[in-house]
PDB file of N, CA and C in Angstrom:
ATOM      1  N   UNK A   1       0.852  -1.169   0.000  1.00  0.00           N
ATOM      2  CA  UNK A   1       0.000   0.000   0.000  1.00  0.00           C
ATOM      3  C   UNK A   1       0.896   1.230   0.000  1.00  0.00           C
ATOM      4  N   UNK A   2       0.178   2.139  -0.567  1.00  0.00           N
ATOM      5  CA  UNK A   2       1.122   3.381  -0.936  1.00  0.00           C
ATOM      6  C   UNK A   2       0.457   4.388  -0.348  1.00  0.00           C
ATOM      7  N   UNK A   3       0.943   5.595   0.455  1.00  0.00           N
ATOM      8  CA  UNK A   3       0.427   6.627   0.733  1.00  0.00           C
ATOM      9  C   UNK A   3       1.081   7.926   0.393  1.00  0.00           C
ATOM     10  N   UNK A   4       0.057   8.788  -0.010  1.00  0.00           N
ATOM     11  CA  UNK A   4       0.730  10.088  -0.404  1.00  0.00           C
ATOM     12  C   UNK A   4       0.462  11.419   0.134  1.00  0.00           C
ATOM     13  N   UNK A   5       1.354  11.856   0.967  1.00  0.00           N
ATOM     14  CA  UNK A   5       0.982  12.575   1.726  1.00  0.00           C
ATOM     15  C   UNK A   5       1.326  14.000   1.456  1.00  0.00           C
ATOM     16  N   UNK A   6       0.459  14.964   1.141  1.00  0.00           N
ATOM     17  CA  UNK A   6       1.171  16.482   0.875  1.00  0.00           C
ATOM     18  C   UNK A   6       1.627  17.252   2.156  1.00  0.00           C
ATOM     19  N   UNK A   7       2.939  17.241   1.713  1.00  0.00           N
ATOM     20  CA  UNK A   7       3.310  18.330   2.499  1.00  0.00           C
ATOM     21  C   UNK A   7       3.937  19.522   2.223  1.00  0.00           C
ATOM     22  N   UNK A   8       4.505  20.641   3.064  1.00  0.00           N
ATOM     23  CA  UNK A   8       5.213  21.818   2.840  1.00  0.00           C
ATOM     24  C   UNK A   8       6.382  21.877   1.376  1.00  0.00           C
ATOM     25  N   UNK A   9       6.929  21.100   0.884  1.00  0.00           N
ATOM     26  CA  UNK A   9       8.018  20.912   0.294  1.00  0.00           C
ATOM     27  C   UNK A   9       7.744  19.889  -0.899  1.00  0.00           C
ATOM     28  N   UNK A  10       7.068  18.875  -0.520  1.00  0.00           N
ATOM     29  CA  UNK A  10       6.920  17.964  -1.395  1.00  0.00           C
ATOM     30  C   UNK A  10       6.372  16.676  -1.312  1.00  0.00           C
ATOM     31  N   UNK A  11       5.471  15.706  -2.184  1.00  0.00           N
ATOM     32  CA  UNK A  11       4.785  14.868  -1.461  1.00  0.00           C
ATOM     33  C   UNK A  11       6.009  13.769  -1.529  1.00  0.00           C
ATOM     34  N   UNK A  12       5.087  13.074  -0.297  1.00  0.00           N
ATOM     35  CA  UNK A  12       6.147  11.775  -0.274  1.00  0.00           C
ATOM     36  C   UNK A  12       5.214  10.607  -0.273  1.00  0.00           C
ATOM     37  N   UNK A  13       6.036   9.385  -0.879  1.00  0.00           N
ATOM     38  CA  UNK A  13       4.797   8.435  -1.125  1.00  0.00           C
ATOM     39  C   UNK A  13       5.699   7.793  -0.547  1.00  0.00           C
ATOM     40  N   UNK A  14       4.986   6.739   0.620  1.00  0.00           N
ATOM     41  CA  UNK A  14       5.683   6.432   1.516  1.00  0.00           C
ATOM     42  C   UNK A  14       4.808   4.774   1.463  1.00  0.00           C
ATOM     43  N   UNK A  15       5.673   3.235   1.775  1.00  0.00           N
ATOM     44  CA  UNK A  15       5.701   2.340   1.365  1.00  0.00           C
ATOM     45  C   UNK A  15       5.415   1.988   3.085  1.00  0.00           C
ATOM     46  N   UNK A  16       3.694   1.760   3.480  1.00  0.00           N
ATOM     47  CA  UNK A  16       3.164   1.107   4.825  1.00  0.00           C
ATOM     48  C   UNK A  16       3.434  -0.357   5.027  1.00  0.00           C
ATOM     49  N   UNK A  17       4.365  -0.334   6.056  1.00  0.00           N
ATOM     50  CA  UNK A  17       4.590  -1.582   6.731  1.00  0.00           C
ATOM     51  C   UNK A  17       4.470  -1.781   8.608  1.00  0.00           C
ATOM     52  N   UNK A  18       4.710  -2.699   8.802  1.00  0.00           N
ATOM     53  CA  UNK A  18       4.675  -3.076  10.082  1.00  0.00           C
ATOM     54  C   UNK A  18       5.995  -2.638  10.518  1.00  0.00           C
ATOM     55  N   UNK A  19       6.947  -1.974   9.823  1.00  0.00           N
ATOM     56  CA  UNK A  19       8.276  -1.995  10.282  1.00  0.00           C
ATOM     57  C   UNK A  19       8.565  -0.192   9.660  1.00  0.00           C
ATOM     58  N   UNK A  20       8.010   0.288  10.963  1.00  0.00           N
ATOM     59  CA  UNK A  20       8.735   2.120  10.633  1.00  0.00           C
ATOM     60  C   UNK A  20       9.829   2.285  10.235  1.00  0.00           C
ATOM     61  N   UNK A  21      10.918   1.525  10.372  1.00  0.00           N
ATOM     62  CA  UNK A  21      12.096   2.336   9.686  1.00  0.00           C
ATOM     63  C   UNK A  21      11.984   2.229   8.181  1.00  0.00           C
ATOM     64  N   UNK A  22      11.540   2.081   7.571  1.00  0.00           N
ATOM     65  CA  UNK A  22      11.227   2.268   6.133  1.00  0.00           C
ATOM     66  C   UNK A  22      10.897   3.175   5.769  1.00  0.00           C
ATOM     67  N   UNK A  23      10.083   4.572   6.708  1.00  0.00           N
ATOM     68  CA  UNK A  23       9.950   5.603   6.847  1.00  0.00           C
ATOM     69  C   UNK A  23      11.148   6.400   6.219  1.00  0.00           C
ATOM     70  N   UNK A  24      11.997   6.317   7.134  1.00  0.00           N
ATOM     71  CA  UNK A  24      13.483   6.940   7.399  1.00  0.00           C
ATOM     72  C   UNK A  24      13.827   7.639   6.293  1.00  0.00           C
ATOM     73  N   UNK A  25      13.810   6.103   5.633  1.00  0.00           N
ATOM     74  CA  UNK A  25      14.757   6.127   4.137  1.00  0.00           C
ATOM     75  C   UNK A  25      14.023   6.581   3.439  1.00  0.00           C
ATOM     76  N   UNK A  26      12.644   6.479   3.015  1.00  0.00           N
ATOM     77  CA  UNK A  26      11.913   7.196   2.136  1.00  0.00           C
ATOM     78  C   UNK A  26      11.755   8.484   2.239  1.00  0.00           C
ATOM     79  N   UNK A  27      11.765   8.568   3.648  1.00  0.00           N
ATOM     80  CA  UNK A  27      11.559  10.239   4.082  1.00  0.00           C
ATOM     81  C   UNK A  27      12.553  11.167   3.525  1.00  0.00           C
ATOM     82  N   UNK A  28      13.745  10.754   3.936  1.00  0.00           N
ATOM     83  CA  UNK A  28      15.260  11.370   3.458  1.00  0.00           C
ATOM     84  C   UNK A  28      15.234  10.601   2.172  1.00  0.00           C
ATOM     85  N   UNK A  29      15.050  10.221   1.393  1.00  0.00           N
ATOM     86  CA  UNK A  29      15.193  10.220  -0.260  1.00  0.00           C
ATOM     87  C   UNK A  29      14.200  11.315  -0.419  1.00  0.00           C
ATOM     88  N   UNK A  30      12.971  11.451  -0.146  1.00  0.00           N
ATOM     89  CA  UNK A  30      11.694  12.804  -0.783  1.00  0.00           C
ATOM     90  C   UNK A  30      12.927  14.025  -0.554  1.00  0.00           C
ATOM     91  N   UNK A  31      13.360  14.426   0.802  1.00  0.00           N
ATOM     92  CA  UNK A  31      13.683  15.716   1.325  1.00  0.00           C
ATOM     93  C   UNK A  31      15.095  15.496   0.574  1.00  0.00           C
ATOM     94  N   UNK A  32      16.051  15.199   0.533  1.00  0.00           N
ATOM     95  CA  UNK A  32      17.142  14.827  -0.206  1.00  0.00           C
ATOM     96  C   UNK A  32      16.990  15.299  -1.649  1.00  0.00           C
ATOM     97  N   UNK A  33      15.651  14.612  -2.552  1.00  0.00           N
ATOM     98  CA  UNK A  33      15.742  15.023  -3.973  1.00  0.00           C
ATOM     99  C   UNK A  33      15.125  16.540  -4.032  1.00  0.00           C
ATOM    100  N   UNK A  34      14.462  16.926  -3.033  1.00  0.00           N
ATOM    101  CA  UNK A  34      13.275  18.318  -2.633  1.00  0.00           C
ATOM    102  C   UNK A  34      14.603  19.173  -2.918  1.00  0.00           C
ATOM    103  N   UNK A  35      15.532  18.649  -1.979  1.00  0.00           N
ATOM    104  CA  UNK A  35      16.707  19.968  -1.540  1.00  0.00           C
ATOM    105  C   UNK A  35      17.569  20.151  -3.200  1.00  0.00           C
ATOM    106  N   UNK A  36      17.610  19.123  -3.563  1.00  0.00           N
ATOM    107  CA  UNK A  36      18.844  18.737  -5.109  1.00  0.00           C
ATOM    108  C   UNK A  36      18.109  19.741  -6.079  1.00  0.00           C
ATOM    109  N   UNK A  37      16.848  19.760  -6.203  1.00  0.00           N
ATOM    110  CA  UNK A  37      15.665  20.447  -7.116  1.00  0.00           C
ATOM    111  C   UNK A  37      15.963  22.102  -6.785  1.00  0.00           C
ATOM    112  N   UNK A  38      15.963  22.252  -5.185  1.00  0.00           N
ATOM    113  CA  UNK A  38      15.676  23.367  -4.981  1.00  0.00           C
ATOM    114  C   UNK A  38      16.982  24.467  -4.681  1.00  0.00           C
ATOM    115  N   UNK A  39      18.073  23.375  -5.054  1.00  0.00           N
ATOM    116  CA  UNK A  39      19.399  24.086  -4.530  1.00  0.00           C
ATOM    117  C   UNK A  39      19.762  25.157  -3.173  1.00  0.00           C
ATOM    118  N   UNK A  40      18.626  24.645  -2.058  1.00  0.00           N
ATOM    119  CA  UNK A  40      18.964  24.799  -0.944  1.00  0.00           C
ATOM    120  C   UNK A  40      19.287  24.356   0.423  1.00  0.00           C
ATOM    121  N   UNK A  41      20.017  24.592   0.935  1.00  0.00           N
ATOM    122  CA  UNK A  41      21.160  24.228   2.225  1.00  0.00           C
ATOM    123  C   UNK A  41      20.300  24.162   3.177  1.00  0.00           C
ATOM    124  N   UNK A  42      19.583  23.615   4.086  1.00  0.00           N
ATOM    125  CA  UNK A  42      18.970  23.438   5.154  1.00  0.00           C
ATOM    126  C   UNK A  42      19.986  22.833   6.164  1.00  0.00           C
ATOM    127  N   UNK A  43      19.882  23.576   7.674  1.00  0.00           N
ATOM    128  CA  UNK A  43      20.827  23.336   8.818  1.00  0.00           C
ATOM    129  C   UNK A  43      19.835  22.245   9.465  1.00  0.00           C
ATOM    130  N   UNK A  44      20.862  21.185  10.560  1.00  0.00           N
ATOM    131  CA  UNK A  44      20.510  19.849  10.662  1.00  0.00           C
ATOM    132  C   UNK A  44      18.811  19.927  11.191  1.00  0.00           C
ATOM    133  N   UNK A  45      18.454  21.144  12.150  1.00  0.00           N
ATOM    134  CA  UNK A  45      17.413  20.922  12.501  1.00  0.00           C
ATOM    135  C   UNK A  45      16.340  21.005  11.783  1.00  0.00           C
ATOM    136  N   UNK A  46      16.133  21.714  10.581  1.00  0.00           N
ATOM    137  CA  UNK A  46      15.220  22.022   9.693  1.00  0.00           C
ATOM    138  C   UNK A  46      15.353  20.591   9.305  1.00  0.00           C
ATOM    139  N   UNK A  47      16.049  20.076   8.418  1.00  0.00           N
ATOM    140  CA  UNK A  47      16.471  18.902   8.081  1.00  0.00           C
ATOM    141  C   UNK A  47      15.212  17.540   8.903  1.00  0.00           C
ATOM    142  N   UNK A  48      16.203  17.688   9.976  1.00  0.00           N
ATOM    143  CA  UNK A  48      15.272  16.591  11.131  1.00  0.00           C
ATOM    144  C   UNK A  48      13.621  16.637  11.219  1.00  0.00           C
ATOM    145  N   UNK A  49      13.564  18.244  11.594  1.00  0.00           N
ATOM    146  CA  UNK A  49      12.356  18.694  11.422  1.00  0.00           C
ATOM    147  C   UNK A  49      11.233  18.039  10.446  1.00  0.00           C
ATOM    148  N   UNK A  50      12.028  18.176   8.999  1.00  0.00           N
ATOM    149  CA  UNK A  50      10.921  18.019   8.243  1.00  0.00           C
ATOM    150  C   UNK A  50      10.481  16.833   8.151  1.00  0.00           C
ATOM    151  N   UNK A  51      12.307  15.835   8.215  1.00  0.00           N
ATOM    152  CA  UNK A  51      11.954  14.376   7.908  1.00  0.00           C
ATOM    153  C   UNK A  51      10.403  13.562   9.138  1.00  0.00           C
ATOM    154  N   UNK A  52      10.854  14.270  10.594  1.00  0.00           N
ATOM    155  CA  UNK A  52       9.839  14.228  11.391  1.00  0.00           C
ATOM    156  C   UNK A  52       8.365  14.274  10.931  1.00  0.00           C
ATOM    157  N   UNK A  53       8.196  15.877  10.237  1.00  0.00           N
ATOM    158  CA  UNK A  53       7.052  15.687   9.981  1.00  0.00           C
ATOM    159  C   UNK A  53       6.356  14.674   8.885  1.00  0.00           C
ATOM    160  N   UNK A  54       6.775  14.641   7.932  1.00  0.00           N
ATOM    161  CA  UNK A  54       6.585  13.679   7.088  1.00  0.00           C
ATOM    162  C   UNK A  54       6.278  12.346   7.240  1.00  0.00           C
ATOM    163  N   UNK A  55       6.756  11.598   8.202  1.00  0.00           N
ATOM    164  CA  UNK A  55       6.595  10.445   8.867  1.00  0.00           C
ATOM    165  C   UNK A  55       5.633  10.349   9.982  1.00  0.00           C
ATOM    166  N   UNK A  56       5.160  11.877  10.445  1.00  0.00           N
ATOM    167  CA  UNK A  56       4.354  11.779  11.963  1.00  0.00           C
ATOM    168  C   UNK A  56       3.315  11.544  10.182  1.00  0.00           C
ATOM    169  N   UNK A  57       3.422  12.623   9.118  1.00  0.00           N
ATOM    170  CA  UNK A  57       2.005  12.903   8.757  1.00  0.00           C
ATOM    171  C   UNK A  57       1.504  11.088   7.752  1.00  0.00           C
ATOM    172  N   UNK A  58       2.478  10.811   7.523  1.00  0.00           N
ATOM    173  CA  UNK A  58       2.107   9.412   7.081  1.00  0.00           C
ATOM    174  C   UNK A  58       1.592   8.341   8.214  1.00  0.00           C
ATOM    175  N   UNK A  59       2.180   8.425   9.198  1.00  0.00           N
ATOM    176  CA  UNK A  59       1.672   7.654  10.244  1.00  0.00           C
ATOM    177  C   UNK A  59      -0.051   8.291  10.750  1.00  0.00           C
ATOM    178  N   UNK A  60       0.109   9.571  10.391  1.00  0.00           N
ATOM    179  CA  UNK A  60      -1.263   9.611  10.414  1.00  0.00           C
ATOM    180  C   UNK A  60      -2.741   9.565   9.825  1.00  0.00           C
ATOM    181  N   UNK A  61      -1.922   9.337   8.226  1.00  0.00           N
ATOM    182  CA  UNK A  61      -3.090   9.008   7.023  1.00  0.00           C
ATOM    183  C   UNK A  61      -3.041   7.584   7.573  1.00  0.00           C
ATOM    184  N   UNK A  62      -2.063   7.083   7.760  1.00  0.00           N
ATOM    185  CA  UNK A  62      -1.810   5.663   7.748  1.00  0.00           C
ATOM    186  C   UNK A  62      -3.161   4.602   8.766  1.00  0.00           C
ATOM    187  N   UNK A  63      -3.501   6.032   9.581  1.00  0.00           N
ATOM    188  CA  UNK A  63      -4.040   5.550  11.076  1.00  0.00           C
ATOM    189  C   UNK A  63      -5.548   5.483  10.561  1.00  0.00           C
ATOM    190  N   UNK A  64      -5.614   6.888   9.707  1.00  0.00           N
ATOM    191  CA  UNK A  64      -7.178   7.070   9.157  1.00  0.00           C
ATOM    192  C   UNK A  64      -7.472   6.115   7.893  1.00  0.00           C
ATOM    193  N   UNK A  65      -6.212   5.706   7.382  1.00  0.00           N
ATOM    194  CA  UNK A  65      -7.004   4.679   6.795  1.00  0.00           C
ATOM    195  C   UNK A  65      -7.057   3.381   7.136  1.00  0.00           C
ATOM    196  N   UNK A  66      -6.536   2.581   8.240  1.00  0.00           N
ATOM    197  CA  UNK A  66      -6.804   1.793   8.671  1.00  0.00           C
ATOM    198  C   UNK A  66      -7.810   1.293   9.821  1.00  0.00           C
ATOM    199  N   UNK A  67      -8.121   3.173  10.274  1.00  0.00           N
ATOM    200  CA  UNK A  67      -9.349   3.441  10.974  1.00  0.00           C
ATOM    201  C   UNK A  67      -8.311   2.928  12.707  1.00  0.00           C
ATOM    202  N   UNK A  68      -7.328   2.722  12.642  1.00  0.00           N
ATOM    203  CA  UNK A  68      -6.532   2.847  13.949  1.00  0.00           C
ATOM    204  C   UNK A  68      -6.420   4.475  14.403  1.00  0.00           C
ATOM    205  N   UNK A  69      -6.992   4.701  15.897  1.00  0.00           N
ATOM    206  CA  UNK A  69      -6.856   5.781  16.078  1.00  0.00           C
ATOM    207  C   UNK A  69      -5.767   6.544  17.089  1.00  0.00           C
ATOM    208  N   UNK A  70      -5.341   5.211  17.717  1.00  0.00           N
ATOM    209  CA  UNK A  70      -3.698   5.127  18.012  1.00  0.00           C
ATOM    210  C   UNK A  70      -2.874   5.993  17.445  1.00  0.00           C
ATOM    211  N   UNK A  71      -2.735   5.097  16.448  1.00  0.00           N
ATOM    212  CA  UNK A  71      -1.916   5.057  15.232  1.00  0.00           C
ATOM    213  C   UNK A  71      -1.504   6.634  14.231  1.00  0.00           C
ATOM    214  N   UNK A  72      -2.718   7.222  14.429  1.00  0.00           N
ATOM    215  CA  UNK A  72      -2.878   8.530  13.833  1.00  0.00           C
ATOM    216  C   UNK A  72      -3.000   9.334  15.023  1.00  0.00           C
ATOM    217  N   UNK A  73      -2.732   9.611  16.168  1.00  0.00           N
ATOM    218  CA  UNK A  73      -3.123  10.367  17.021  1.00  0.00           C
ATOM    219  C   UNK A  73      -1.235  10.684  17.042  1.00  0.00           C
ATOM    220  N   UNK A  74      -0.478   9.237  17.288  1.00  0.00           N
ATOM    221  CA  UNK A  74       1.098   9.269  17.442  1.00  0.00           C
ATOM    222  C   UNK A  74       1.631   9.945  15.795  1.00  0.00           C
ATOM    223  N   UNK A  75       0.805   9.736  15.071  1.00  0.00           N
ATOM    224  CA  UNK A  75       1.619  10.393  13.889  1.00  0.00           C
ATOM    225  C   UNK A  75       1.078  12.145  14.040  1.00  0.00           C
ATOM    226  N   UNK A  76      -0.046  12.684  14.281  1.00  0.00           N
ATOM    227  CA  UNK A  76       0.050  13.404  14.537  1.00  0.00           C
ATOM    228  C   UNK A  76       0.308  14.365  15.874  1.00  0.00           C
ATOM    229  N   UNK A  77       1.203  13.719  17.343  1.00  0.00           N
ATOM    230  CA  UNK A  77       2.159  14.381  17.207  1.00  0.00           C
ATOM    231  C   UNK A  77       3.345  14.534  16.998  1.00  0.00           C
ATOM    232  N   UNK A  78       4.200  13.344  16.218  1.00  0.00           N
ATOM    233  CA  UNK A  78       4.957  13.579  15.772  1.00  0.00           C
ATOM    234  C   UNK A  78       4.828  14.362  14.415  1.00  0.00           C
ATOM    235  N   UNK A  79       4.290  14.462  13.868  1.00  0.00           N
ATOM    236  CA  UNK A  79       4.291  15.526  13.093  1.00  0.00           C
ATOM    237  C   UNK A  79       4.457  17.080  13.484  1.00  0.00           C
ATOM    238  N   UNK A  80       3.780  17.747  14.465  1.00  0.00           N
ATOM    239  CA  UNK A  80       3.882  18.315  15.272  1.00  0.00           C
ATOM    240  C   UNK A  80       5.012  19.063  15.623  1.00  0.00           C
ATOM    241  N   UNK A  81       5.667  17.974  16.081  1.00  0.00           N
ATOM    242  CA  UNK A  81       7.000  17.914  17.229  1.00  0.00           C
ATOM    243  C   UNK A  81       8.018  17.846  15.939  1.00  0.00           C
ATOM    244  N   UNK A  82       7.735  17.865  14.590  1.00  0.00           N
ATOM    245  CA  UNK A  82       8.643  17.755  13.474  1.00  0.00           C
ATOM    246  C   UNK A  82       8.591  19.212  12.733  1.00  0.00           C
ATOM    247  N   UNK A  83       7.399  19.815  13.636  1.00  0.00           N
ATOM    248  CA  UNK A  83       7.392  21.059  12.818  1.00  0.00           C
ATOM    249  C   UNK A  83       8.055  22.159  13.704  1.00  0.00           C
ATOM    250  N   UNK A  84       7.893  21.904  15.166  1.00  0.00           N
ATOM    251  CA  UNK A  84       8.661  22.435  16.634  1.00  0.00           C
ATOM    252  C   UNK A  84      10.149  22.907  15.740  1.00  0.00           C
ATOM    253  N   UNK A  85      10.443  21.397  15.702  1.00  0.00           N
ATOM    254  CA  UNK A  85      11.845  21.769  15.571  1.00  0.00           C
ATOM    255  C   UNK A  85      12.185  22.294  13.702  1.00  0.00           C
ATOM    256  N   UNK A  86      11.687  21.977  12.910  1.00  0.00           N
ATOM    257  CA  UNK A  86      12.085  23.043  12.085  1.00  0.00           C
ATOM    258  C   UNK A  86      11.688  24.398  12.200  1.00  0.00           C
ATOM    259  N   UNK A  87      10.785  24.520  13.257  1.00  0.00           N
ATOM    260  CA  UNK A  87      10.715  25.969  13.395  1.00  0.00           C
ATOM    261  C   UNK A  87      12.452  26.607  14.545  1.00  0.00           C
ATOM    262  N   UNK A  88      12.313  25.619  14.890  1.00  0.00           N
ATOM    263  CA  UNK A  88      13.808  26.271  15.476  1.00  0.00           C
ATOM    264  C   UNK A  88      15.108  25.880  14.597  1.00  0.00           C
ATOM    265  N   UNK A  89      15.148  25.129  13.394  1.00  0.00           N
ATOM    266  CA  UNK A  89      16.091  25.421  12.449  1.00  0.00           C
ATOM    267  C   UNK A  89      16.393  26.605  12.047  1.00  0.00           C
ATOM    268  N   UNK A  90      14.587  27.324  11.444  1.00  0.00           N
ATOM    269  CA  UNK A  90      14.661  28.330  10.405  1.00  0.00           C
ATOM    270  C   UNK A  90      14.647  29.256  11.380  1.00  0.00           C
ATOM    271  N   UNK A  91      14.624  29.442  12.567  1.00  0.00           N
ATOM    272  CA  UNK A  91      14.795  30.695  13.795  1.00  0.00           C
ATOM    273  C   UNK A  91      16.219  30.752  13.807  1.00  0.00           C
ATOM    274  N   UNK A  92      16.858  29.366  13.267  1.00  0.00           N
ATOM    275  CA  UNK A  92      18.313  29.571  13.811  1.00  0.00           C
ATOM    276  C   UNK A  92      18.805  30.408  12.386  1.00  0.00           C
ATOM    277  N   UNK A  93      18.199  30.145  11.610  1.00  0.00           N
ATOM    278  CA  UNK A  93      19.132  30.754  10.045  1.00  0.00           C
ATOM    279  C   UNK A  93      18.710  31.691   9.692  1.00  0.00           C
ATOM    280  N   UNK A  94      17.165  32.317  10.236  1.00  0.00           N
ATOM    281  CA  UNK A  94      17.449  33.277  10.529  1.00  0.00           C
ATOM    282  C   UNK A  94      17.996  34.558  11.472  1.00  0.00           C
ATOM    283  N   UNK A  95      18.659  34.168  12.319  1.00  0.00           N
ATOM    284  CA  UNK A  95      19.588  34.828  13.536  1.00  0.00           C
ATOM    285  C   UNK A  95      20.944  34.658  12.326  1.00  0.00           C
ATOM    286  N   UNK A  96      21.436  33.778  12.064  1.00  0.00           N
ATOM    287  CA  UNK A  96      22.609  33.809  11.102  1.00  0.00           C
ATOM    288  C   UNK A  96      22.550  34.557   9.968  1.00  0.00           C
ATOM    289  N   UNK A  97      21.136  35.058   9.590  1.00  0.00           N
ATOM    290  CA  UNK A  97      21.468  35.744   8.168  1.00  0.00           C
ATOM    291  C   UNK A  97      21.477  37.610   8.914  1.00  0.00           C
ATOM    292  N   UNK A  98      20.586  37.980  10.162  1.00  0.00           N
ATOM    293  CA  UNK A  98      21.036  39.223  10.594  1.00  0.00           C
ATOM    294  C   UNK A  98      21.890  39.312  11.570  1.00  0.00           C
ATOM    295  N   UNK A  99      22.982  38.397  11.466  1.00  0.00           N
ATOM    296  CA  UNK A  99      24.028  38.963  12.555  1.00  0.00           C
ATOM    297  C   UNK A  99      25.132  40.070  11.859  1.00  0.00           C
TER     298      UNK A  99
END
């Protein structure tokens, strides 16, 4: 089963299994080819950030379509908590671009 989830940057179609780390890698291949396209430098937390969200937000289609409400409650807050911290990436780059 395939899910496609829109997000900020780019969708990711992400390959549902019983085994999350499959996430990982798909996640960082979407954001990886996003960045190659877009010829921009993102610092580690934006980075983390996004891969976070992407995976909370698949875990949470994932939940609504299996009608698990577990399942989608933990993806959305990790999604959340993926957007926390790219918001403190792009707080950090921007403090670096007006110093």
């Amino acid at each position: 089963m395939c899910v496609t989830a829109q997000t900020p940057f780019s969708f990711a179609c992400i390959v549902l299994t019983k085994r999350w780390e499959t996430l990982s890698r798909a996640s960082v291949m979407a954001i990886g080819s996003w960045l190659t396209y877009q010829g921009t430098v993102m610092n580690k937390d934006q980075v983390k950030g996004r891969i976070e969200e992407v995976e909370g937000k698949a875990k949470e289609v994932a939940g609504k379509i299996l009608d698990d409400g577990e399942l989608e409650i933990k993806g959305n807050v990790q999604k959340n908590v993926g957007k926390v911290r790219a918001g403190m990436g792009d707080l950090k780059e921007d403090i670096k671009k007006h110093r």
